[in-house]
PDB file of N, CA and C in Angstrom:
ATOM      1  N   UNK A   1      35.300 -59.319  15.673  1.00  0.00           N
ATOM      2  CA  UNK A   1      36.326 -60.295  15.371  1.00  0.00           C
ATOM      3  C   UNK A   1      37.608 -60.010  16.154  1.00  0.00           C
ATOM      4  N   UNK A   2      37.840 -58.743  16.035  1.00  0.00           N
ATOM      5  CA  UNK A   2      39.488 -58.560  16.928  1.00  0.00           C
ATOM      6  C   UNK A   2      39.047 -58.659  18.336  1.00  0.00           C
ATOM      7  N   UNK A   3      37.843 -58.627  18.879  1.00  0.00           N
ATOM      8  CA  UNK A   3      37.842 -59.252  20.251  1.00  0.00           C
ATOM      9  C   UNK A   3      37.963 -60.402  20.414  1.00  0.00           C
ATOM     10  N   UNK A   4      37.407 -61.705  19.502  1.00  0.00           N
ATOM     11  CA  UNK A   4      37.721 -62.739  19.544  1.00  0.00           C
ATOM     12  C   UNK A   4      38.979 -63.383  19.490  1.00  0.00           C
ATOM     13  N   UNK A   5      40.076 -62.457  18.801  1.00  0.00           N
ATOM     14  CA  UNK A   5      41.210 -62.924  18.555  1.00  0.00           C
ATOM     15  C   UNK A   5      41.731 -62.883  19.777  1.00  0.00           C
ATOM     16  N   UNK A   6      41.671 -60.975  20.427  1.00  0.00           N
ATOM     17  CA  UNK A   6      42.185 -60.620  21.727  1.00  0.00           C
ATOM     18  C   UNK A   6      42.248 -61.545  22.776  1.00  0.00           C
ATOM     19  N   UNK A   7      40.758 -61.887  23.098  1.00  0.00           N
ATOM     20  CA  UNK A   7      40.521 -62.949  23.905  1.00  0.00           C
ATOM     21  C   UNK A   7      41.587 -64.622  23.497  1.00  0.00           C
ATOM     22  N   UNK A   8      41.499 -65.188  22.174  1.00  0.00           N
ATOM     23  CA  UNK A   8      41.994 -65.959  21.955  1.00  0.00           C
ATOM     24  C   UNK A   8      43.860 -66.465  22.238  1.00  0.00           C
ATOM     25  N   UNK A   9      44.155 -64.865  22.470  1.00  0.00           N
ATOM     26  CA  UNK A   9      45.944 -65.178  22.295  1.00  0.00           C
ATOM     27  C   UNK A   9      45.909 -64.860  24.203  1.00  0.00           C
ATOM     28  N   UNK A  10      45.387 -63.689  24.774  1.00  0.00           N
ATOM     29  CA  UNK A  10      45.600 -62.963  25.872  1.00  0.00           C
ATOM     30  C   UNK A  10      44.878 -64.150  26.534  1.00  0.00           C
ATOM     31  N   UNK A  11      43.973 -64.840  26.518  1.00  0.00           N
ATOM     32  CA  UNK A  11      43.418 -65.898  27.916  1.00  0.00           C
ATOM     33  C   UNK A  11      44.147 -66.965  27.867  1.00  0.00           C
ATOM     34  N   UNK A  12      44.870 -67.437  27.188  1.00  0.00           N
ATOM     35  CA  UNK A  12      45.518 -68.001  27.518  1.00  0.00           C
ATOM     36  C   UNK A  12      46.848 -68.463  28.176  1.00  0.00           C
ATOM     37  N   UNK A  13      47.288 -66.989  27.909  1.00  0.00           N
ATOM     38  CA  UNK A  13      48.584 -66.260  28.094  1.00  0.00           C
ATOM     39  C   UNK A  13      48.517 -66.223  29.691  1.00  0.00           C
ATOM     40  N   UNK A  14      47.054 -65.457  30.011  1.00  0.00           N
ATOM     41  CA  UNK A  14      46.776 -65.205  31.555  1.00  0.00           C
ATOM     42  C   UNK A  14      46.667 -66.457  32.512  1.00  0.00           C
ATOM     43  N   UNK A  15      45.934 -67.380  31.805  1.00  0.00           N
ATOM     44  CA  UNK A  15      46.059 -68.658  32.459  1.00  0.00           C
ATOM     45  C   UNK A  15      47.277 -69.255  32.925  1.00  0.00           C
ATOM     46  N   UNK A  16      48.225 -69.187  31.891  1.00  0.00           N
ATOM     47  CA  UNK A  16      49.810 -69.959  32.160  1.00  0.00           C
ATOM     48  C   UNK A  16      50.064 -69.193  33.296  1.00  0.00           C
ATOM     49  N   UNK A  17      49.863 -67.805  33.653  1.00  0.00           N
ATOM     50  CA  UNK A  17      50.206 -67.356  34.490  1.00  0.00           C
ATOM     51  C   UNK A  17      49.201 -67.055  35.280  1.00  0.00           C
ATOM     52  N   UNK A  18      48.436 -68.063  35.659  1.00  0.00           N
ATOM     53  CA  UNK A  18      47.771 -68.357  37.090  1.00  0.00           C
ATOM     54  C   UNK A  18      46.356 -67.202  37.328  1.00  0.00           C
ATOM     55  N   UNK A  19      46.422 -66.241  36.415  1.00  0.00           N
ATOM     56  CA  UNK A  19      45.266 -65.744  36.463  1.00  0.00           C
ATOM     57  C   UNK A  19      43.777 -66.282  35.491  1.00  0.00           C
ATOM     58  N   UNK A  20      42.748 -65.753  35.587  1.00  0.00           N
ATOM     59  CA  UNK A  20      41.868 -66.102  35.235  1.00  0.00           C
ATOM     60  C   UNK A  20      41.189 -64.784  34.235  1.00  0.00           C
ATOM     61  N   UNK A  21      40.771 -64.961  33.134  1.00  0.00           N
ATOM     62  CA  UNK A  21      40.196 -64.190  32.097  1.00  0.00           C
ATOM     63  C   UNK A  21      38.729 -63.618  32.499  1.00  0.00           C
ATOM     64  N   UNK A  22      38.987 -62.415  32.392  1.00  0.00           N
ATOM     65  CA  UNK A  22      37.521 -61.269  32.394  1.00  0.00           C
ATOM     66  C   UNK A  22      37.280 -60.428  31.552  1.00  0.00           C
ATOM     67  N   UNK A  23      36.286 -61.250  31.052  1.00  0.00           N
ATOM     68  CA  UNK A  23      35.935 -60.528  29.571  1.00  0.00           C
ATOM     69  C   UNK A  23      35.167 -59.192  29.689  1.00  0.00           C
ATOM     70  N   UNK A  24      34.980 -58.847  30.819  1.00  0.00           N
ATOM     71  CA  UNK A  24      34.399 -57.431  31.281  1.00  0.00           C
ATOM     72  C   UNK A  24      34.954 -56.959  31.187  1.00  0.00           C
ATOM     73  N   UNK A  25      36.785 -56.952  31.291  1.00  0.00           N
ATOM     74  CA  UNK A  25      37.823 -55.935  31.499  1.00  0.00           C
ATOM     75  C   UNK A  25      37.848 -56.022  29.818  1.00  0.00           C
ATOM     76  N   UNK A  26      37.628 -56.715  28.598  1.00  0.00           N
ATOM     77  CA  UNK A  26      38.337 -56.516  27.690  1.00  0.00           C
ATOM     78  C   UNK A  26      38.140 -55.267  26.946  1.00  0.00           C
ATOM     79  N   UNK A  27      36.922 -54.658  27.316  1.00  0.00           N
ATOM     80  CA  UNK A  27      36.162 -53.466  26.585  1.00  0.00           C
ATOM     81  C   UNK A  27      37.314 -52.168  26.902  1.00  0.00           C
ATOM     82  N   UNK A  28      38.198 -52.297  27.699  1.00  0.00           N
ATOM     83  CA  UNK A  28      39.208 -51.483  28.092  1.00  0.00           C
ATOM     84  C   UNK A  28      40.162 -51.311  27.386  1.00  0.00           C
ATOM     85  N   UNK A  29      40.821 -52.434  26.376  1.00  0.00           N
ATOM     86  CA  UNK A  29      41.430 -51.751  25.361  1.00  0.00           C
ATOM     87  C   UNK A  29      41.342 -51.823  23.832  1.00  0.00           C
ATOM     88  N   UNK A  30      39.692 -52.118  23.714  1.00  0.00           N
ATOM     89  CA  UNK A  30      38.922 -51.998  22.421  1.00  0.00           C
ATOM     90  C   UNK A  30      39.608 -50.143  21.894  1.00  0.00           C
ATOM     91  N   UNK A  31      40.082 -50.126  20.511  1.00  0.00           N
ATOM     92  CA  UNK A  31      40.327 -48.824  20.020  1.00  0.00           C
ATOM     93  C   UNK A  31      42.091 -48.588  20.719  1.00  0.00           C
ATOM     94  N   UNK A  32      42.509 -48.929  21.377  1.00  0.00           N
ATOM     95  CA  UNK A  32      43.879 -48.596  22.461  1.00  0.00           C
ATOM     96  C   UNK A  32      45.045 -49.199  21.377  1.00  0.00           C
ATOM     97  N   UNK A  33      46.067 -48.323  21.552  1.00  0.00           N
ATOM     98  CA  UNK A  33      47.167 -49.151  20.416  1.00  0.00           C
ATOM     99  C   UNK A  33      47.468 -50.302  21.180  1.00  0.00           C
ATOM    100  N   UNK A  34      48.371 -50.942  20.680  1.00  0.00           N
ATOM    101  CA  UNK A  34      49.252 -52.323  21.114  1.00  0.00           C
ATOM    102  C   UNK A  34      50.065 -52.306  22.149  1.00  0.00           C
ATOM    103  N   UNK A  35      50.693 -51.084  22.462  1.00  0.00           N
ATOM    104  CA  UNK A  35      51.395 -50.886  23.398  1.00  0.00           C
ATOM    105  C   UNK A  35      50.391 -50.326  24.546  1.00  0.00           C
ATOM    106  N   UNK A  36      49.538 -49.782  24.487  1.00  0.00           N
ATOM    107  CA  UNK A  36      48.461 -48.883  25.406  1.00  0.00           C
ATOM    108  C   UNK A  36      47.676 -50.096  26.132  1.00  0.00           C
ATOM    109  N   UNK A  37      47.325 -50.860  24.764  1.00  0.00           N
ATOM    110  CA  UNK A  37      46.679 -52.205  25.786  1.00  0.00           C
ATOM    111  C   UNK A  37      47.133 -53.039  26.991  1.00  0.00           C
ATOM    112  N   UNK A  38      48.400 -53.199  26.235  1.00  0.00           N
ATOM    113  CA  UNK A  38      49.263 -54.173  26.782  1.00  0.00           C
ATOM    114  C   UNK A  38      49.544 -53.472  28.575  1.00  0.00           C
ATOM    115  N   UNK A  39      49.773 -52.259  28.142  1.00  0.00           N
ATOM    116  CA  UNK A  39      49.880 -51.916  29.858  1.00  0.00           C
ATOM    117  C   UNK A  39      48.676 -52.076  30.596  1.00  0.00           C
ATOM    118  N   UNK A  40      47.363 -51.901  29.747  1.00  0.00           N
ATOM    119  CA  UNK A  40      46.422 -52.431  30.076  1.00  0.00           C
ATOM    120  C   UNK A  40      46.059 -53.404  31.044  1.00  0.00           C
ATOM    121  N   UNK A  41      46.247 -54.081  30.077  1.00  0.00           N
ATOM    122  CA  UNK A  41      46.506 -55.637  30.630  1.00  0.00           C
ATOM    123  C   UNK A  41      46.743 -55.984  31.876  1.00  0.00           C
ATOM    124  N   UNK A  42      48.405 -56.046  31.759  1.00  0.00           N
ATOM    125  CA  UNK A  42      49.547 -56.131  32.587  1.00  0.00           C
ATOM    126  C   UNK A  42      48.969 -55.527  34.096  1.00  0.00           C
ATOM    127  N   UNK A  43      48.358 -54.181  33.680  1.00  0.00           N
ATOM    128  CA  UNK A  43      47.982 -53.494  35.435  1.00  0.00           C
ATOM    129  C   UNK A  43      46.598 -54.261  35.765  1.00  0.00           C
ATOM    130  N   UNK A  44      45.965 -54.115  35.138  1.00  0.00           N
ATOM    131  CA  UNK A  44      44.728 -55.250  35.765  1.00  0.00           C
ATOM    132  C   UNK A  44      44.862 -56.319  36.047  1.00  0.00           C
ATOM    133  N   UNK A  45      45.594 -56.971  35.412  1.00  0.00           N
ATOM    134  CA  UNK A  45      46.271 -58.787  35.862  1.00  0.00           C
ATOM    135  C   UNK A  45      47.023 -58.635  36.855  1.00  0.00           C
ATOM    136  N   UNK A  46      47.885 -57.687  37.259  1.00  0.00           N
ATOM    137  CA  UNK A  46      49.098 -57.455  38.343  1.00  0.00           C
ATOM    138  C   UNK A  46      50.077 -58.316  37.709  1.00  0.00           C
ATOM    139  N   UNK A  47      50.447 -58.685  36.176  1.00  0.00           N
ATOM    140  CA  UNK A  47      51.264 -59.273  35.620  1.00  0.00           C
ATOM    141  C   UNK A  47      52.692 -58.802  35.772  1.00  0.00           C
ATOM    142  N   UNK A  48      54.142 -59.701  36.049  1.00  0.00           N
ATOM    143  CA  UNK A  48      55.147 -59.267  36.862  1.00  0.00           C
ATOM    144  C   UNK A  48      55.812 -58.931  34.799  1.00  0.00           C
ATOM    145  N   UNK A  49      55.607 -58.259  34.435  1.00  0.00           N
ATOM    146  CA  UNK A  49      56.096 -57.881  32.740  1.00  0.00           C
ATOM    147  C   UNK A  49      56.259 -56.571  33.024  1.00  0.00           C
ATOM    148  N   UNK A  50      57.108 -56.333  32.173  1.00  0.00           N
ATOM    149  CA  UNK A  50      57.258 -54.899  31.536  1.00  0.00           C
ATOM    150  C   UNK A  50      56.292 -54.933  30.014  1.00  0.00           C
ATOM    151  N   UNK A  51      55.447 -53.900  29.613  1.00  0.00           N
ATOM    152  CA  UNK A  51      55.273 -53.651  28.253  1.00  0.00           C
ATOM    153  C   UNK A  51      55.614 -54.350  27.270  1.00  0.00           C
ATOM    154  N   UNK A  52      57.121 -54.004  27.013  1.00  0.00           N
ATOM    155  CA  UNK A  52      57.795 -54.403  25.860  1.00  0.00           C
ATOM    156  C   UNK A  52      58.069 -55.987  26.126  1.00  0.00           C
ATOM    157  N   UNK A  53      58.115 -56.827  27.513  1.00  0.00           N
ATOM    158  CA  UNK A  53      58.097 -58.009  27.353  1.00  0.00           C
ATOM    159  C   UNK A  53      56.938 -58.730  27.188  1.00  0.00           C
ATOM    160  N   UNK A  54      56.104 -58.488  27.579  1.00  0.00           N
ATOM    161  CA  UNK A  54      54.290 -58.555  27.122  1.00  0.00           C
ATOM    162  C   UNK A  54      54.449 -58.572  25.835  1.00  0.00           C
ATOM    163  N   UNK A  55      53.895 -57.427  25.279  1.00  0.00           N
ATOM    164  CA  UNK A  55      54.286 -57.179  23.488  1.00  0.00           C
ATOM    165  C   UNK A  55      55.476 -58.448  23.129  1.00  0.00           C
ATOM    166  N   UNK A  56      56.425 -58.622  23.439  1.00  0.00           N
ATOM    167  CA  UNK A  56      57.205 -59.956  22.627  1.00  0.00           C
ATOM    168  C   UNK A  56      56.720 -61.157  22.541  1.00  0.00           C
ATOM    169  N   UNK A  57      56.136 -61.085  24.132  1.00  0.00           N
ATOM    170  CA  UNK A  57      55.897 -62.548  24.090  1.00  0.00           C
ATOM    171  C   UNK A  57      53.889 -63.188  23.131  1.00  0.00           C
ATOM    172  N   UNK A  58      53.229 -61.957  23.107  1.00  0.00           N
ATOM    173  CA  UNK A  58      52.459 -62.175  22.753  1.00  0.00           C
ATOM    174  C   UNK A  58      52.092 -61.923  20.854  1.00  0.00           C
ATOM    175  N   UNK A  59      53.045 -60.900  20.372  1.00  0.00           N
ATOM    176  CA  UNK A  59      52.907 -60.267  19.245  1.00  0.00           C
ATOM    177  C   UNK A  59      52.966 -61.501  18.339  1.00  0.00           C
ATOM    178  N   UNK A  60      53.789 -62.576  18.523  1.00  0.00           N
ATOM    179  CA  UNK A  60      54.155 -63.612  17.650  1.00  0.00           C
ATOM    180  C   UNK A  60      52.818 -64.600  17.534  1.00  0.00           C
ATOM    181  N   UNK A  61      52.405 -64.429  18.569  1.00  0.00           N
ATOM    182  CA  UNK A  61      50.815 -65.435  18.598  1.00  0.00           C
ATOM    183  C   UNK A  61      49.577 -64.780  18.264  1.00  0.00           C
ATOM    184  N   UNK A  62      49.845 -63.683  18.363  1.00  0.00           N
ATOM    185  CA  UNK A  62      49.026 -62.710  17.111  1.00  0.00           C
ATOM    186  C   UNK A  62      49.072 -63.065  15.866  1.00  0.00           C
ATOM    187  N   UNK A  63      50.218 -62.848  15.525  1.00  0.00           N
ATOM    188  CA  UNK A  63      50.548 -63.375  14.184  1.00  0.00           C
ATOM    189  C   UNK A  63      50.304 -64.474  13.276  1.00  0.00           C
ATOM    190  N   UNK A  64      49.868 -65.356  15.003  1.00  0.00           N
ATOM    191  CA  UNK A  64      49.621 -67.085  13.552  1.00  0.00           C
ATOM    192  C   UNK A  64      47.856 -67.100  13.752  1.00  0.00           C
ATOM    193  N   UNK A  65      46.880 -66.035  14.315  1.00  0.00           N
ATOM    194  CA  UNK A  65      46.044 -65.924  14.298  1.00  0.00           C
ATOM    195  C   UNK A  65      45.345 -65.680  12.826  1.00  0.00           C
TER     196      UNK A  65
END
């Protein structure tokens, strides 16, 4: 289930920003805190974020999950 969510808030997120979702990479931050992922993320996407702006912008759309 929390992969489904993951996938649900983060692919879309990646899309607005022009990348495309790989659900191969998601097994990478299965178990990883919130902050651990997120850099995750961010370095595999080449996303232009810091951490803590990642985490803001996404934590809230977690939330209405």
């Amino acid at each position: 289930m929390a992969d489904s969510v993951v996938s649900k808030v983060v692919k879309p997120f990646l899309v607005k920003n022009g990348k495309t979702w790989d659900s191969k990479k998601a097994y990478k931050v299965v178990g990883k805190t919130p902050y651990e992922a997120a850099a995750i993320v961010l370095e595999d996407y080449g996303l232009p974020y810091s951490t803590e702006e990642f985490l803001s912008m996404i934590t809230p759309v977690f939330s209405e999950q």
